[in-house]
Protein backbone atom coordinates (compact mmCIF):
# COMPACT_ATOMS: atom_id res chain seq x y z
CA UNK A 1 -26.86 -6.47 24.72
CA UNK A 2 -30.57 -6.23 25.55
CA UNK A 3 -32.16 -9.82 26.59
CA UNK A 4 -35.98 -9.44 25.62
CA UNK A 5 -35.24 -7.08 23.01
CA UNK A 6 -37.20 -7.40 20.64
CA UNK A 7 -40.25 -7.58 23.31
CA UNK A 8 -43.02 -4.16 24.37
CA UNK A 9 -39.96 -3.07 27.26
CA UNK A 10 -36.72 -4.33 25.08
CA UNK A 11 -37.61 -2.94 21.73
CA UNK A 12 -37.38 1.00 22.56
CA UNK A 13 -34.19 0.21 24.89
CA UNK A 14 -32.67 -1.49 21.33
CA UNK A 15 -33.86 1.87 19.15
CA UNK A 16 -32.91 4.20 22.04
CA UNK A 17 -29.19 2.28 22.30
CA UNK A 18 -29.03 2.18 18.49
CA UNK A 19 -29.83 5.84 17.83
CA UNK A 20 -27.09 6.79 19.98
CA UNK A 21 -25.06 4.86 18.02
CA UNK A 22 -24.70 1.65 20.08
CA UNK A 23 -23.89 -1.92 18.34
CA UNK A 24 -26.85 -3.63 19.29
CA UNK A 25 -27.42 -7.44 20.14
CA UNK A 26 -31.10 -8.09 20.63
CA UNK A 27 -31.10 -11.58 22.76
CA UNK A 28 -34.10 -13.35 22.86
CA UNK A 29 -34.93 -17.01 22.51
CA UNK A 30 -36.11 -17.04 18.92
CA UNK A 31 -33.36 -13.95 17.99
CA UNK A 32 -31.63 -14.52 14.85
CA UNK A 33 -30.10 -11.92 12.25
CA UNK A 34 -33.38 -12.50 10.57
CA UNK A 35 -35.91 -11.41 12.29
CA UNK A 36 -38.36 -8.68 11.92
CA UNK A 37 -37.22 -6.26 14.13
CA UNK A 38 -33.59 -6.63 13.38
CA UNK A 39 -34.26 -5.92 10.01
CA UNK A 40 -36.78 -2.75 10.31
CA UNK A 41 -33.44 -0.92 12.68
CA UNK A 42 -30.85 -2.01 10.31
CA UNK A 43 -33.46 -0.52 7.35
CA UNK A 44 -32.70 2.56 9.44
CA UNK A 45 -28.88 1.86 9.14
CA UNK A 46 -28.51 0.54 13.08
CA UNK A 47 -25.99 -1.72 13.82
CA UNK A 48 -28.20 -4.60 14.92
CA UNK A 49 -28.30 -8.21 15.31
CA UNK A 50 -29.93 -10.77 16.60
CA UNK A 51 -28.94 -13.82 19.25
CA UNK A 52 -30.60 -16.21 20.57
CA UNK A 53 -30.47 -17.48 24.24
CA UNK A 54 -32.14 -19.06 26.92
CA UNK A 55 -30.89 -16.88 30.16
CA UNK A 56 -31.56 -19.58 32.52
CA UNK A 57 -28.57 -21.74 31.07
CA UNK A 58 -24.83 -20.28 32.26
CA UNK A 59 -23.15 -22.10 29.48
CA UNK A 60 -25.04 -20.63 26.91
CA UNK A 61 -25.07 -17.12 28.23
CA UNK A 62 -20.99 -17.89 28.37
CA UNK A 63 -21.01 -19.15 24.95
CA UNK A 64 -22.90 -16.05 23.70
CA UNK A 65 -20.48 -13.63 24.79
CA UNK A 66 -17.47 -15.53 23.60
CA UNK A 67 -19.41 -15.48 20.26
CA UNK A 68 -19.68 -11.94 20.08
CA UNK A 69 -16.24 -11.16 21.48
CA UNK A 70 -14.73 -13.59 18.32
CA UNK A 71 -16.49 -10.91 16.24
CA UNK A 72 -14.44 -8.54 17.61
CA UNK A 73 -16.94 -6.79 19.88
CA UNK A 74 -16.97 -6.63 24.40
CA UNK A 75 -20.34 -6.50 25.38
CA UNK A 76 -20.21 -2.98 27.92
CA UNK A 77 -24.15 -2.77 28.48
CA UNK A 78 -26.76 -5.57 29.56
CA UNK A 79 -30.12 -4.62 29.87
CA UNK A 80 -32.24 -7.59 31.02
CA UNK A 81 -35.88 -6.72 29.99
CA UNK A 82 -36.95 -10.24 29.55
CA UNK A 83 -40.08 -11.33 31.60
């Protein structure tokens, strides 16, 4: 999981993470499966997505992770690059 992502810090960490074969959650305010940059990694056949959050609310961070543990995935890296 990599919160600011998709930003000038975030998006390398997501390729670097992805090219060694990490699943990738790009977390960002305006994330979304969507987006640009989630598209151009999984173009590269990454497994990428895209979440949005605002990390200054507890619930929602909580509510993120429960999300992406009902798809069947533990989050074991957070990079916090957001600024």
């Amino acid at each position: 999981m990599v919160i600011g992502g998709k930003g000038k810090v975030g998006m390398p960490i997501s390729l670097a993470l992805a090219e060694a074969g990490a699943k990738v959650y790009i977390v960002s305010p305006s994330a979304s499966d969507s987006m640009e940059e989630v598209k151009q990694l999984r173009g590269k056949g990454f497994n990428v997505h895209g979440r949005s959050l605002d990390q200054s609310n507890e619930d929602g961070i909580n509510s993120l992770i429960e999300e992406i543990e009902l798809e069947g995935s533990t989050p074991s890296v957070l990079v916090n690059s957001g600024v």
